[in-house]
C-alpha atoms as a PDB file:
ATOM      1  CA  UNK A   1      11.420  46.549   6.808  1.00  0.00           C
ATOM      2  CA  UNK A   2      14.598  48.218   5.471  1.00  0.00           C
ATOM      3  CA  UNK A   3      13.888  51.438   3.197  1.00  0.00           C
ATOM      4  CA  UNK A   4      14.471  50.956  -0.265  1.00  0.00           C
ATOM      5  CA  UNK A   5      16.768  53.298  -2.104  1.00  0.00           C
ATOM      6  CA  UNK A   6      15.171  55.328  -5.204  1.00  0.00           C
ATOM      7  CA  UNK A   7      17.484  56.993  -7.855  1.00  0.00           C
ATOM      8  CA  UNK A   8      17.034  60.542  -9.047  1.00  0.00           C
ATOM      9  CA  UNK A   9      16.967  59.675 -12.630  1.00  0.00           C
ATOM     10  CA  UNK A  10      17.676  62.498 -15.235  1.00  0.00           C
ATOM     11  CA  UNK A  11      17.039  65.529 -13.219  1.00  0.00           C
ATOM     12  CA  UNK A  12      15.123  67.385 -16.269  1.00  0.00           C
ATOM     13  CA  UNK A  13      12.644  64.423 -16.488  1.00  0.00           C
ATOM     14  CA  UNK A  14       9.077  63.700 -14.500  1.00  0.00           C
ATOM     15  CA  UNK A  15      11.541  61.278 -12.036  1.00  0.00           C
ATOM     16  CA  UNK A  16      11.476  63.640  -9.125  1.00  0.00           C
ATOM     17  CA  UNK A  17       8.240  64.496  -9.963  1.00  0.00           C
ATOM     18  CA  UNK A  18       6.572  61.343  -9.961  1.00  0.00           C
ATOM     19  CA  UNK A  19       8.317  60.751  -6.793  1.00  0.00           C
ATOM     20  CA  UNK A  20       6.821  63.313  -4.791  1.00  0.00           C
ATOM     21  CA  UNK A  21       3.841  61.976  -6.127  1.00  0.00           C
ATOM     22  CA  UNK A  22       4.681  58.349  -5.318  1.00  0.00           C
ATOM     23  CA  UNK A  23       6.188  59.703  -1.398  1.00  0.00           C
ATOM     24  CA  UNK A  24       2.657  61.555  -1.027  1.00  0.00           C
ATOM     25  CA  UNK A  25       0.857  58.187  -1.800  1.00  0.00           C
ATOM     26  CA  UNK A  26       2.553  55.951   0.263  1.00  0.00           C
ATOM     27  CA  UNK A  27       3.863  58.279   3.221  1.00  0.00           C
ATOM     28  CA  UNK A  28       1.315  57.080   5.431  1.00  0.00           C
ATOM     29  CA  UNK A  29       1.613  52.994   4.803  1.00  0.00           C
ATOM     30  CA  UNK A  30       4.773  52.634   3.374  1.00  0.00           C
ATOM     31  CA  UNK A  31       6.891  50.666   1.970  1.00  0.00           C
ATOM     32  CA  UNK A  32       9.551  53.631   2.590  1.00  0.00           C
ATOM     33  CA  UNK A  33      12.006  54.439   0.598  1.00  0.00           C
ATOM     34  CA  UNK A  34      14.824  57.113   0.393  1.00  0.00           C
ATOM     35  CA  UNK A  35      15.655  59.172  -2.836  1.00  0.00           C
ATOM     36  CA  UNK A  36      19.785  59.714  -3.646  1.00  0.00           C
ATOM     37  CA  UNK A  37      19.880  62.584  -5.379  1.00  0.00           C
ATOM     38  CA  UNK A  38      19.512  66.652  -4.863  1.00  0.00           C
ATOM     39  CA  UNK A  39      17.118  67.672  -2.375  1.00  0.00           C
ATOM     40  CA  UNK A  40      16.836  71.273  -3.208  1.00  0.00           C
ATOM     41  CA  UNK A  41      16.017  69.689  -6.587  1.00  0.00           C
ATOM     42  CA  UNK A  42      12.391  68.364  -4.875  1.00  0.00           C
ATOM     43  CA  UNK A  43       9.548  70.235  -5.599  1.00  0.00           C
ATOM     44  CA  UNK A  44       5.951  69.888  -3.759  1.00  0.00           C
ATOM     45  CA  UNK A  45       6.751  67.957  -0.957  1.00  0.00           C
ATOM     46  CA  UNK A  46       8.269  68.265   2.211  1.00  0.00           C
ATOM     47  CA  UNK A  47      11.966  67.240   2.011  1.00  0.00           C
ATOM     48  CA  UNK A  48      14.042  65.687   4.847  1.00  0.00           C
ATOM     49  CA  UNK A  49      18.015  65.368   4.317  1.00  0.00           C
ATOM     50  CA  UNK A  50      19.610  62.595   6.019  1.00  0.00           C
ATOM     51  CA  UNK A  51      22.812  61.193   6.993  1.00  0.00           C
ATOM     52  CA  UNK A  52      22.380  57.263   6.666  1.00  0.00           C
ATOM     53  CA  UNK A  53      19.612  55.440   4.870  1.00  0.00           C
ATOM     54  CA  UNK A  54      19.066  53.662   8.734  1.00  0.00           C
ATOM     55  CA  UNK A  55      17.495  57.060   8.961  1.00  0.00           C
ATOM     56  CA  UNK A  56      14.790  56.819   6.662  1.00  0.00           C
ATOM     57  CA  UNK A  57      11.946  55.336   8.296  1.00  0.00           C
ATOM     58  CA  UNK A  58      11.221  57.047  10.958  1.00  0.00           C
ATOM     59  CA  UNK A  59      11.352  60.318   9.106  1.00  0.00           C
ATOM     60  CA  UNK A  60       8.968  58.789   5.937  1.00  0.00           C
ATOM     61  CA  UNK A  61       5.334  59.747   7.255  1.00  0.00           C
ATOM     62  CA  UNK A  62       6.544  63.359   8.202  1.00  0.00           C
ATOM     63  CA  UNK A  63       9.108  63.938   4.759  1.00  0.00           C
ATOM     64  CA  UNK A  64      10.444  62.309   1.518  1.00  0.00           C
ATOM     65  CA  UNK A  65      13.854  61.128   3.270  1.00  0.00           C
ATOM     66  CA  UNK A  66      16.435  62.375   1.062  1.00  0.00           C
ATOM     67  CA  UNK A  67      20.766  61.342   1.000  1.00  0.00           C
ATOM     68  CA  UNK A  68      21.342  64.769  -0.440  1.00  0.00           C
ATOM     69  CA  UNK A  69      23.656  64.489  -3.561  1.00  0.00           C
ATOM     70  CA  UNK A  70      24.246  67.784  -5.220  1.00  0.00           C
ATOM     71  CA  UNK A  71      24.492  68.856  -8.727  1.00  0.00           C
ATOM     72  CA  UNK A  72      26.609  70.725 -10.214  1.00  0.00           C
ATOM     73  CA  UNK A  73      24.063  73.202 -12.060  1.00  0.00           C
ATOM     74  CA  UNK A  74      19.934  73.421 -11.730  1.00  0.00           C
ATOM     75  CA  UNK A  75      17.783  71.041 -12.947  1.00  0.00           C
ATOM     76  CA  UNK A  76      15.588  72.895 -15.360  1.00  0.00           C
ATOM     77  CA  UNK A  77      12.522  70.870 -16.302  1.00  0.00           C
ATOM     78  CA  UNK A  78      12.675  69.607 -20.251  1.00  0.00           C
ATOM     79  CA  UNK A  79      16.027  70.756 -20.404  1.00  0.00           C
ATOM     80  CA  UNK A  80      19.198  68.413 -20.744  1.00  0.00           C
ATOM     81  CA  UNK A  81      22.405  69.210 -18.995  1.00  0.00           C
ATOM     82  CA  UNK A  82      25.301  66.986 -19.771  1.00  0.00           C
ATOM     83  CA  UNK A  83      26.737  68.331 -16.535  1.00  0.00           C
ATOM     84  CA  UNK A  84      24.449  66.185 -14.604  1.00  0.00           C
ATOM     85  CA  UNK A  85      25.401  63.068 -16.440  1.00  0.00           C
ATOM     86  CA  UNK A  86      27.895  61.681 -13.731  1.00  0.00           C
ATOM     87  CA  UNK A  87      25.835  62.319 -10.690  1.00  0.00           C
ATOM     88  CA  UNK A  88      23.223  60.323 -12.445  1.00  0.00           C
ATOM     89  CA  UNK A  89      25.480  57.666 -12.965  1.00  0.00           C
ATOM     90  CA  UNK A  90      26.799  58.139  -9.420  1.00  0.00           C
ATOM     91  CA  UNK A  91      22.951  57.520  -8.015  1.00  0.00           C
ATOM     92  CA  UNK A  92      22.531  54.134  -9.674  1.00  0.00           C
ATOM     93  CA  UNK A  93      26.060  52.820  -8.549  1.00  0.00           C
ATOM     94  CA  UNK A  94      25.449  54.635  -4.317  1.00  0.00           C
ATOM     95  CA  UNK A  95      21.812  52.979  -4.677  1.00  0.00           C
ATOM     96  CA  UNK A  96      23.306  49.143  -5.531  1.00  0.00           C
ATOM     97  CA  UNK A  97      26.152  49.292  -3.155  1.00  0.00           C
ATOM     98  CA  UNK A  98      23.808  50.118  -0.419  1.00  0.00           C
ATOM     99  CA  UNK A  99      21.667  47.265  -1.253  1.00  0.00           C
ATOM    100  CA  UNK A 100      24.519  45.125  -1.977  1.00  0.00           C
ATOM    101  CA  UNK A 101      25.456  46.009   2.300  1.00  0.00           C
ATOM    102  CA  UNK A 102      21.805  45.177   3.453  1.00  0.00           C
ATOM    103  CA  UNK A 103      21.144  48.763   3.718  1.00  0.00           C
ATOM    104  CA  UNK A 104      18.790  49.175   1.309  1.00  0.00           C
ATOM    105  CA  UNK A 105      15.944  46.476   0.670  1.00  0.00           C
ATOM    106  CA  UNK A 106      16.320  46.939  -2.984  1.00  0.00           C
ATOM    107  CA  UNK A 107      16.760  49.704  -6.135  1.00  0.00           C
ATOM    108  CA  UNK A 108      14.138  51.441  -7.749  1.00  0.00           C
ATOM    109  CA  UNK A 109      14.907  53.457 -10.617  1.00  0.00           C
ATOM    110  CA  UNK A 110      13.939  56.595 -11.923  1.00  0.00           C
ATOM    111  CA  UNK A 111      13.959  56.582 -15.642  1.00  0.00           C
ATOM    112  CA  UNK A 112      17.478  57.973 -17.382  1.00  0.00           C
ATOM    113  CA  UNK A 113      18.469  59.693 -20.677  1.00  0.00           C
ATOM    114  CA  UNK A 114      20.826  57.417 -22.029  1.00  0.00           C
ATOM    115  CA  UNK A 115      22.006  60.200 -24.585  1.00  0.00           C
ATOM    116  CA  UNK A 116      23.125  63.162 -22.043  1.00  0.00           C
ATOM    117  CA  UNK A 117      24.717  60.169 -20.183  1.00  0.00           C
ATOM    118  CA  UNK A 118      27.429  58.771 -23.062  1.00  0.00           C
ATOM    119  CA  UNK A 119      29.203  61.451 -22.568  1.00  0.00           C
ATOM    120  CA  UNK A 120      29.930  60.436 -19.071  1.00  0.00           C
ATOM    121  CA  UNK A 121      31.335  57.236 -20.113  1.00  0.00           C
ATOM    122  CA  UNK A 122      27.992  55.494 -20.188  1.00  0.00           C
ATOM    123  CA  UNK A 123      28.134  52.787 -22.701  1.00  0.00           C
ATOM    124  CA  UNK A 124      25.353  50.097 -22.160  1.00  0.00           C
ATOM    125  CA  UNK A 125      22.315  50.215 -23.753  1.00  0.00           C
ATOM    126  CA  UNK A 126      20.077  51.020 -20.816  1.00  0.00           C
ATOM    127  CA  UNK A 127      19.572  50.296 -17.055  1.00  0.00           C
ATOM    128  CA  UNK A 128      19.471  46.438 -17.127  1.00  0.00           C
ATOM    129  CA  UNK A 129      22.833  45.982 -19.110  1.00  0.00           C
ATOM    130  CA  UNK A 130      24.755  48.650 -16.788  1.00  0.00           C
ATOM    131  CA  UNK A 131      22.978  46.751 -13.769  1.00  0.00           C
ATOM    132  CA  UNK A 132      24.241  43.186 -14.677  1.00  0.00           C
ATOM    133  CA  UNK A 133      27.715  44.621 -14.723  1.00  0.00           C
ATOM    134  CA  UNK A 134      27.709  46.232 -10.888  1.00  0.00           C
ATOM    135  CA  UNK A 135      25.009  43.715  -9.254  1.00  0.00           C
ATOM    136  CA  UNK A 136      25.307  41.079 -11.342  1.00  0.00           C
ATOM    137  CA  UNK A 137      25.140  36.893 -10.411  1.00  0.00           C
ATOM    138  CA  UNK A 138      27.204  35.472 -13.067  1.00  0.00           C
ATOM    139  CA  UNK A 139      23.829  35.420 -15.077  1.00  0.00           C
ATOM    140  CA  UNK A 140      22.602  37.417 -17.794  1.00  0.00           C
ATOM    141  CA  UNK A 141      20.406  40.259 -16.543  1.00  0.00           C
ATOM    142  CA  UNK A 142      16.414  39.414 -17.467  1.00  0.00           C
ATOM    143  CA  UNK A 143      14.302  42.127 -18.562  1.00  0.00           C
ATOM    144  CA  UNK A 144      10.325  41.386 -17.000  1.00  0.00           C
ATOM    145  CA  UNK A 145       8.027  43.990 -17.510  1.00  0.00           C
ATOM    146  CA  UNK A 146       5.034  42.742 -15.153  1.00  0.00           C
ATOM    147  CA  UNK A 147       1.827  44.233 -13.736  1.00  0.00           C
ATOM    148  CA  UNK A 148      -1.826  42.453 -12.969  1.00  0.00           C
ATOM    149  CA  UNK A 149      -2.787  41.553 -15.589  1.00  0.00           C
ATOM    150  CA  UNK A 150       0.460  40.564 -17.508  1.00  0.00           C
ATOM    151  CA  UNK A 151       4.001  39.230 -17.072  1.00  0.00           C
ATOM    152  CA  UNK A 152       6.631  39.306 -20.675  1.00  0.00           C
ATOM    153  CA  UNK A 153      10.184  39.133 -20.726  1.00  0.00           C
ATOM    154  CA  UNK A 154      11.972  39.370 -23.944  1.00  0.00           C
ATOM    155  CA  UNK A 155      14.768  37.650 -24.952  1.00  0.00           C
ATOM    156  CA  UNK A 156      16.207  40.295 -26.936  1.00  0.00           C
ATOM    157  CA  UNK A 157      15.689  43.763 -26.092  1.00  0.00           C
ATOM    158  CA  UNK A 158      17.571  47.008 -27.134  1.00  0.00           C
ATOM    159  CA  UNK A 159      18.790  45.698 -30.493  1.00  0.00           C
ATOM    160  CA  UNK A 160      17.375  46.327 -34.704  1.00  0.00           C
ATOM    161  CA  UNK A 161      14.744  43.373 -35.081  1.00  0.00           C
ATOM    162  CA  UNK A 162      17.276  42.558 -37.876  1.00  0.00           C
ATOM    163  CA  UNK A 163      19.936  41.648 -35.463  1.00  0.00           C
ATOM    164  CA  UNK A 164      17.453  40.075 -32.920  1.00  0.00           C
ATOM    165  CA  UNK A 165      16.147  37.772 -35.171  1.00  0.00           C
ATOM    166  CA  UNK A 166      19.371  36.870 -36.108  1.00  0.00           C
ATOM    167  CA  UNK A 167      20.670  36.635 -32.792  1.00  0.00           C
ATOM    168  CA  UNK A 168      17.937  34.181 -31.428  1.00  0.00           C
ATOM    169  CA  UNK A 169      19.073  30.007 -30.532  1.00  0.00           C
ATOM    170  CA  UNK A 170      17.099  27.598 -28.415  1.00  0.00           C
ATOM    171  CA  UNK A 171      20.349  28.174 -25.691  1.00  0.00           C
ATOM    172  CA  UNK A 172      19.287  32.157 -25.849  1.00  0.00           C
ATOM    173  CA  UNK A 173      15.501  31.627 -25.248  1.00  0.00           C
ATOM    174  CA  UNK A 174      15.758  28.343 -22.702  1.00  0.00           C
ATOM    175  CA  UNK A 175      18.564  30.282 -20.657  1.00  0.00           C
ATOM    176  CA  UNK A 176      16.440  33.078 -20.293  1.00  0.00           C
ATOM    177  CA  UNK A 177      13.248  30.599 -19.651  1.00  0.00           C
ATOM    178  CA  UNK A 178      15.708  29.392 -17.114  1.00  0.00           C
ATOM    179  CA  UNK A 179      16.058  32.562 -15.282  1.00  0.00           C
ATOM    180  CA  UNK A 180      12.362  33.798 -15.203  1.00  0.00           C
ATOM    181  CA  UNK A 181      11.440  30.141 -13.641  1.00  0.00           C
ATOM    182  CA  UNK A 182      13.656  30.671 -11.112  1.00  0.00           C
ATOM    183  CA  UNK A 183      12.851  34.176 -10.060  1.00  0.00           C
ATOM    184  CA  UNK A 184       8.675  33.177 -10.008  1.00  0.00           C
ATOM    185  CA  UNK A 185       9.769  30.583  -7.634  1.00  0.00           C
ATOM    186  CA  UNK A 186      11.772  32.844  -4.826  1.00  0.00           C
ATOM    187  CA  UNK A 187      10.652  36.618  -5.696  1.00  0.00           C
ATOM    188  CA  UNK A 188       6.778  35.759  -6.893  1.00  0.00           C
ATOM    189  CA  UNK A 189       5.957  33.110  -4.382  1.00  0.00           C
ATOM    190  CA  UNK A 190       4.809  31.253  -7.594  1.00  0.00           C
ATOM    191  CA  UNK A 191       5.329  27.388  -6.850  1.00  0.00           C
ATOM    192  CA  UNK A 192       4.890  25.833 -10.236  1.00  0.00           C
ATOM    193  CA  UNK A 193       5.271  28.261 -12.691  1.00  0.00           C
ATOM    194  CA  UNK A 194       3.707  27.988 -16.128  1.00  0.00           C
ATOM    195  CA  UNK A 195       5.625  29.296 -19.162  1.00  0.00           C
ATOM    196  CA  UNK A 196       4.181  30.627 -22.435  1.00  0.00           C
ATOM    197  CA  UNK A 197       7.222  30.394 -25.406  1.00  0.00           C
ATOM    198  CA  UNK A 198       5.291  33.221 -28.112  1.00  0.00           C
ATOM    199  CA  UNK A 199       6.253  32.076 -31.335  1.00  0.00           C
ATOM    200  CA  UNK A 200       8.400  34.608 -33.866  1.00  0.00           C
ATOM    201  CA  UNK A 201       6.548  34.400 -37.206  1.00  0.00           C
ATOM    202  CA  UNK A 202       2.626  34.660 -37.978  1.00  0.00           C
ATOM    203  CA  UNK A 203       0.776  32.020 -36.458  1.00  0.00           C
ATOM    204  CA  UNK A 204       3.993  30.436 -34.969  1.00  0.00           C
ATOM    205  CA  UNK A 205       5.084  29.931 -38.927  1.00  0.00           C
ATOM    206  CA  UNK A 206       2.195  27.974 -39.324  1.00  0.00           C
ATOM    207  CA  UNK A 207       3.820  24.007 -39.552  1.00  0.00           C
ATOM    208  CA  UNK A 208       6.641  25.815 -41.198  1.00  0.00           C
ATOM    209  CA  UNK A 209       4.809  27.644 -44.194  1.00  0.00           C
ATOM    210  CA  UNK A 210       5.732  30.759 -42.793  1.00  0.00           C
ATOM    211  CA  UNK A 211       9.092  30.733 -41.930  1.00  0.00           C
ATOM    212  CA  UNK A 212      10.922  27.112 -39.821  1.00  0.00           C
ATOM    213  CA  UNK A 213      12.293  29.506 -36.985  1.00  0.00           C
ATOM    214  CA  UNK A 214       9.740  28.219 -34.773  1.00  0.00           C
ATOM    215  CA  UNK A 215      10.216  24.550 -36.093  1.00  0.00           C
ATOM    216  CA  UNK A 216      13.914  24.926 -35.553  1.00  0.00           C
ATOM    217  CA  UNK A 217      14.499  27.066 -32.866  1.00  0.00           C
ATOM    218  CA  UNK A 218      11.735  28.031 -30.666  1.00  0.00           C
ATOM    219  CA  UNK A 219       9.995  24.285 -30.894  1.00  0.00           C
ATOM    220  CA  UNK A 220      13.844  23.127 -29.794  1.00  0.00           C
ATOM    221  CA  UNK A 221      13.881  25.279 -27.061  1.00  0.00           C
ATOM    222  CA  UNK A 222      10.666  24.479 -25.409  1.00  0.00           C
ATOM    223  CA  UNK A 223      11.739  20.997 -25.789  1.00  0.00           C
ATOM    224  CA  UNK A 224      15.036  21.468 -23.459  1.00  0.00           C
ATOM    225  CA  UNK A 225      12.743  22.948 -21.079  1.00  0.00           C
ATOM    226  CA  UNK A 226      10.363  20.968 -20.656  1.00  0.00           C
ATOM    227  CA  UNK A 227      12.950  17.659 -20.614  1.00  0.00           C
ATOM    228  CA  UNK A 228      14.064  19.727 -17.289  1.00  0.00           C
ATOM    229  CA  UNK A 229      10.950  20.029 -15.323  1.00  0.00           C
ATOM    230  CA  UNK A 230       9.826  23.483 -16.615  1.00  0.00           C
ATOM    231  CA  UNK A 231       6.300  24.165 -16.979  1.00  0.00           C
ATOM    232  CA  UNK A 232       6.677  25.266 -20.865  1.00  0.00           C
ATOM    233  CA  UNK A 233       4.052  25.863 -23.556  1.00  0.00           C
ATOM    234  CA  UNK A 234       5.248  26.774 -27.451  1.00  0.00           C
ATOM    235  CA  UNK A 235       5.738  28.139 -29.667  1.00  0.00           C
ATOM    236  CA  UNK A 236       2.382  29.863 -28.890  1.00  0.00           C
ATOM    237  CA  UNK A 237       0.609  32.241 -31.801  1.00  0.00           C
ATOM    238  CA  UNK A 238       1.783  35.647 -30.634  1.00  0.00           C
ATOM    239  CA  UNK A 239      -1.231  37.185 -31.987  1.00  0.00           C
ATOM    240  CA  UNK A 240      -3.808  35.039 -29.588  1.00  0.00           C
ATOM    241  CA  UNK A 241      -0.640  35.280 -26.655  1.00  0.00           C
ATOM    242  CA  UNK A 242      -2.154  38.371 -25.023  1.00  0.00           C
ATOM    243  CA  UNK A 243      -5.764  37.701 -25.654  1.00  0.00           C
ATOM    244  CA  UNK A 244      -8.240  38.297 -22.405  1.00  0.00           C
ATOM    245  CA  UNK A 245      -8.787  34.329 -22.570  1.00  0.00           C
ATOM    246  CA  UNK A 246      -5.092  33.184 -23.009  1.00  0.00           C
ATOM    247  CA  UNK A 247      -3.653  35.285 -20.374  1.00  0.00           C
ATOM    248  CA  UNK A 248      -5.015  32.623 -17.702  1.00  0.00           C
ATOM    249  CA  UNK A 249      -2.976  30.103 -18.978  1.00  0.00           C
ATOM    250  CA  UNK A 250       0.839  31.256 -18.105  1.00  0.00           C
ATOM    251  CA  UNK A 251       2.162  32.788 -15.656  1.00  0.00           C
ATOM    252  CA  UNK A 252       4.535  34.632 -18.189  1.00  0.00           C
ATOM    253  CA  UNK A 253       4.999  35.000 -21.574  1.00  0.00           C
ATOM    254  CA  UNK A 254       8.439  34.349 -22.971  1.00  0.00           C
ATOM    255  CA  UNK A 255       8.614  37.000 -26.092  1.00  0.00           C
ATOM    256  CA  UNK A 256      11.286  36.946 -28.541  1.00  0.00           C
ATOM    257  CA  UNK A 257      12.047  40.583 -29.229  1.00  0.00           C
ATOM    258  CA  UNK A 258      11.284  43.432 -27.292  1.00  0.00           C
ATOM    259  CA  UNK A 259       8.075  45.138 -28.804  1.00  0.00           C
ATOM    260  CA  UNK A 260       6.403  41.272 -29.136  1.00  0.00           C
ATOM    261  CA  UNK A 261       6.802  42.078 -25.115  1.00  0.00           C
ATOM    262  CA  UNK A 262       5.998  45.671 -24.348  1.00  0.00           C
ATOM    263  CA  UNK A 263       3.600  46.417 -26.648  1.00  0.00           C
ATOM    264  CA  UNK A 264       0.895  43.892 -25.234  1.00  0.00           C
ATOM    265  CA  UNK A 265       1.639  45.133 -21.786  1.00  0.00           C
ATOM    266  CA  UNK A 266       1.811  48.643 -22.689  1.00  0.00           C
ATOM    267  CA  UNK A 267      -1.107  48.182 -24.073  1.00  0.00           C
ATOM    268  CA  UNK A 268      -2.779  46.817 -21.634  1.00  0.00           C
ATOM    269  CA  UNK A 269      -1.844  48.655 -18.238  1.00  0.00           C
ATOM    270  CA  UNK A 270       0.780  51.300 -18.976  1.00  0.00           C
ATOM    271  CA  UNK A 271       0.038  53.159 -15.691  1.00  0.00           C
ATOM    272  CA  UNK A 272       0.732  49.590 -13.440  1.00  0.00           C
ATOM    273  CA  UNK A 273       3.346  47.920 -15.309  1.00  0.00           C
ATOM    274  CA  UNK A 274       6.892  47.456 -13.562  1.00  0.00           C
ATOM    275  CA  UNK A 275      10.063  46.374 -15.337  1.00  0.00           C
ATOM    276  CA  UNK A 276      11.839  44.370 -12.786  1.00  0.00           C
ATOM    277  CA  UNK A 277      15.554  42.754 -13.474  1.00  0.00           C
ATOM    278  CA  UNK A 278      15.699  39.132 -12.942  1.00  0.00           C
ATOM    279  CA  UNK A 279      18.975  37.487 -12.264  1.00  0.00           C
ATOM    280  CA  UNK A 280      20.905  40.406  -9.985  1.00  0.00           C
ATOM    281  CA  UNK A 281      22.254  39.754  -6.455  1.00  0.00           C
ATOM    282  CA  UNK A 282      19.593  42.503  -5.588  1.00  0.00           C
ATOM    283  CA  UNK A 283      16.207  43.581  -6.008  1.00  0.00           C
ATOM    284  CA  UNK A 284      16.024  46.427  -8.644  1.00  0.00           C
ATOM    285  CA  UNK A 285      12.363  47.555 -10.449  1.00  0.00           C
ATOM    286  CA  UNK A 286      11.819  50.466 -12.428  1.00  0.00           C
ATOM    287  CA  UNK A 287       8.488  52.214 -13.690  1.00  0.00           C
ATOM    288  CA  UNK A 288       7.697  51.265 -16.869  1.00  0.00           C
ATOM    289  CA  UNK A 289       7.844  55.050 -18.954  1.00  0.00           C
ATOM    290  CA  UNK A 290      10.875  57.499 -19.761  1.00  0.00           C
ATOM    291  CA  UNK A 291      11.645  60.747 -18.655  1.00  0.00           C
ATOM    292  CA  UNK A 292       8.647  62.208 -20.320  1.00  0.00           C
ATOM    293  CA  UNK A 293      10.813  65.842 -20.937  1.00  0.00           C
ATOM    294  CA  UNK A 294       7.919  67.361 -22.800  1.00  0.00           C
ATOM    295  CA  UNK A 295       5.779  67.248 -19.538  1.00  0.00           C
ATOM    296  CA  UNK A 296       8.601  67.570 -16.974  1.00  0.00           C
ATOM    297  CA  UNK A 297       7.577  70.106 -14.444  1.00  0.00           C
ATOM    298  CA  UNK A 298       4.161  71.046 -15.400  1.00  0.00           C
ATOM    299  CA  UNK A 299       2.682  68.943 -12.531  1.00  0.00           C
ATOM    300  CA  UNK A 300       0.657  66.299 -14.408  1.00  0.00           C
ATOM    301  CA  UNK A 301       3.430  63.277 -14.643  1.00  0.00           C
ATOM    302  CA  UNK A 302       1.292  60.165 -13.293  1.00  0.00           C
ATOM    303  CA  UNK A 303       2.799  58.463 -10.141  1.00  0.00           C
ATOM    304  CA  UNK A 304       1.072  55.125 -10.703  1.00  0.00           C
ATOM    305  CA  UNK A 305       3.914  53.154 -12.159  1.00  0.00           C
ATOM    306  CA  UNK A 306       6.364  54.285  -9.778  1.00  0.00           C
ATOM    307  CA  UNK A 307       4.109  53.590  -6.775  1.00  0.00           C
ATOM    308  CA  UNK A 308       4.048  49.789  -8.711  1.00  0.00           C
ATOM    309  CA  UNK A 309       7.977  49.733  -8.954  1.00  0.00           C
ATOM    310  CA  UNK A 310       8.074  50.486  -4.924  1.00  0.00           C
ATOM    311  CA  UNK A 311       5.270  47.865  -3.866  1.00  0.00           C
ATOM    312  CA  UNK A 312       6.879  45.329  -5.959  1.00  0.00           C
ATOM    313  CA  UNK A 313      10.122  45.623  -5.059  1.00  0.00           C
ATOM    314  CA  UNK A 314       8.958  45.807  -1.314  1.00  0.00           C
ATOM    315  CA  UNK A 315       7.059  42.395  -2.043  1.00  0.00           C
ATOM    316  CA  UNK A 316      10.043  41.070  -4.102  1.00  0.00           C
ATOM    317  CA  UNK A 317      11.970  41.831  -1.064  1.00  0.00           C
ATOM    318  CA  UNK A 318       9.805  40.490   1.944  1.00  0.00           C
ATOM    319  CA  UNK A 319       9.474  37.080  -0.580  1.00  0.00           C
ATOM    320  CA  UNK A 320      13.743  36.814  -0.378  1.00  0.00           C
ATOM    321  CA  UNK A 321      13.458  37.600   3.533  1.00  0.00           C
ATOM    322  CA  UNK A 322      14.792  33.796   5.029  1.00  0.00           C
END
């Protein structure tokens, strides 16, 4: 299979750090993957610098396979240089166009520091809105945080809940139904999916007593769904969504703002959990944490969501392969 291509991530975080743990893991089995960013950055593994990503497999049992990008200044662990912000930038853009080609089998990201990056010209609000505008399909980009035991995807994300709220239509929350469906179907090898709508107010406004957002707008956007075809279930109480005997039910839970989303899945696996982004022309998953600066470089970042972020987007992959 082709290698996928890993981002550095801000260089003072745990990225390079969990990926030397995640390369020690999976060395041995795979999937491989090659890291764009500074090699003499690495710490605690074995490095190997190479030319072409073509190069990367073969070398993977014996080295992390690096395409050595240099930066301007040291990384120092917990430490953020605003000198590093372009080549950061530069990672993410090298690591799509390469998968873009067929060279890479998908992106994985290491997690960034949106504030040392404005200053480069950075303007999105994090990796999925800056990824929809290189690799995007004409679609919105889809946030999905998923692991075992639990797939979300919010509707809104990276916005006050003011603003959210205010933002949210039955076109928002079915297009983004719309999306997820489709991505189940051709990157989860899920043949009928079942959707879970969670409703926005207490008890899904209980018959309107609590608010008539989910009479008027979540209700209406089940309804389009389902008139379509699409498995869909709502508006669902969000406070029974996520319960151990609910969570057989769906396939996914359709969440309305972003902490109705991550917190249950936080919650409930933080080390496993994988935001992927549905909707690109290419595979791209991320490990669900930040850069963790008050730990970087004391050795005791856990792997375990990265290694998640690499199988999945290895089985996302193999599940587009014709």
């Amino acid at each position: 299979m082709i290698p996928l291509a890993l981002t550095m991530g801000e260089p003072a975080g745990i990225g390079l750090e969990v990926t030397g743990g995640a390369w020690t893991a999976l060395r041995m089995d795979g999937p491989a993957f090659f890291l764009i960013g500074d090699a003499d950055a690495v710490h605690g593994v074995p490095v190997r610098r190479i030319a072409v990503p073509e190069e990367a497999t073969g070398s993977f049992a014996e080295a992390l396979p690096v395409l050595h990008r240099p930066l301007p200044t040291p990384a120092v662990p917990g430490r953020i240089d605003a000198a590093h912000a372009p080549a950061v930038i530069a990672s993410i853009e090298e690591a799509v166009a390469l998968a873009r080609l067929g060279r890479a089998s998908g992106v994985v990201t290491n997690p960034i520091q949106k504030s040392s990056l404005y200053a480069a010209g950075f303007r999105h609000p994090g990796h999925t809105e800056f990824l929809g505008e290189i690799a995007g399909t004409g679609l919105p980009p889809v946030m999905m945080l998923a692991s075992p035991m639990l797939r979300v995807v919010p509707v809104t994300v990276h916005e006050p809940l003011a603003a959210a709220i205010a933002r949210l239509t039955p076109a928002l929350i079915a297009e983004h139904a719309r999306i997820t469906h489709a991505a189940l179907i051709r990157d989860f090898g899920i043949a009928r999916p079942r959707l879970a709508v969670a409703g926005l107010n207490p008890h899904a406004g209980e018959a309107g007593t609590l608010g008539r957002e989910d009479i008027e707008i979540v209700a209406p956007a089940v309804a389009m769904l389902l008139a379509e075809g699409i498995d869909a279930r709502g508006p669902m109480p969000p406070d029974t969504l996520f319960t151990a005997k609910a969570r057989p039910g769906y396939d996914v839970a359709i969440c309305l703002y972003h902490d109705q989303a991550l917190i249950p899945i936080k919650a409930l696996d933080m080390d496993g959990g994988v935001n992927v982004t549905l909707g690109l022309s290419i595979v791209r998953t991320s490990p669900d944490h930040g850069t963790a600066l008050d730990i970087a470089g004391r050795g005791i970042a856990d792997p375990s969501s990265l290694i998640a972020a690499i199988r999945l987007a290895a089985e996302i992959a193999r599940n587009r392969m014709p």
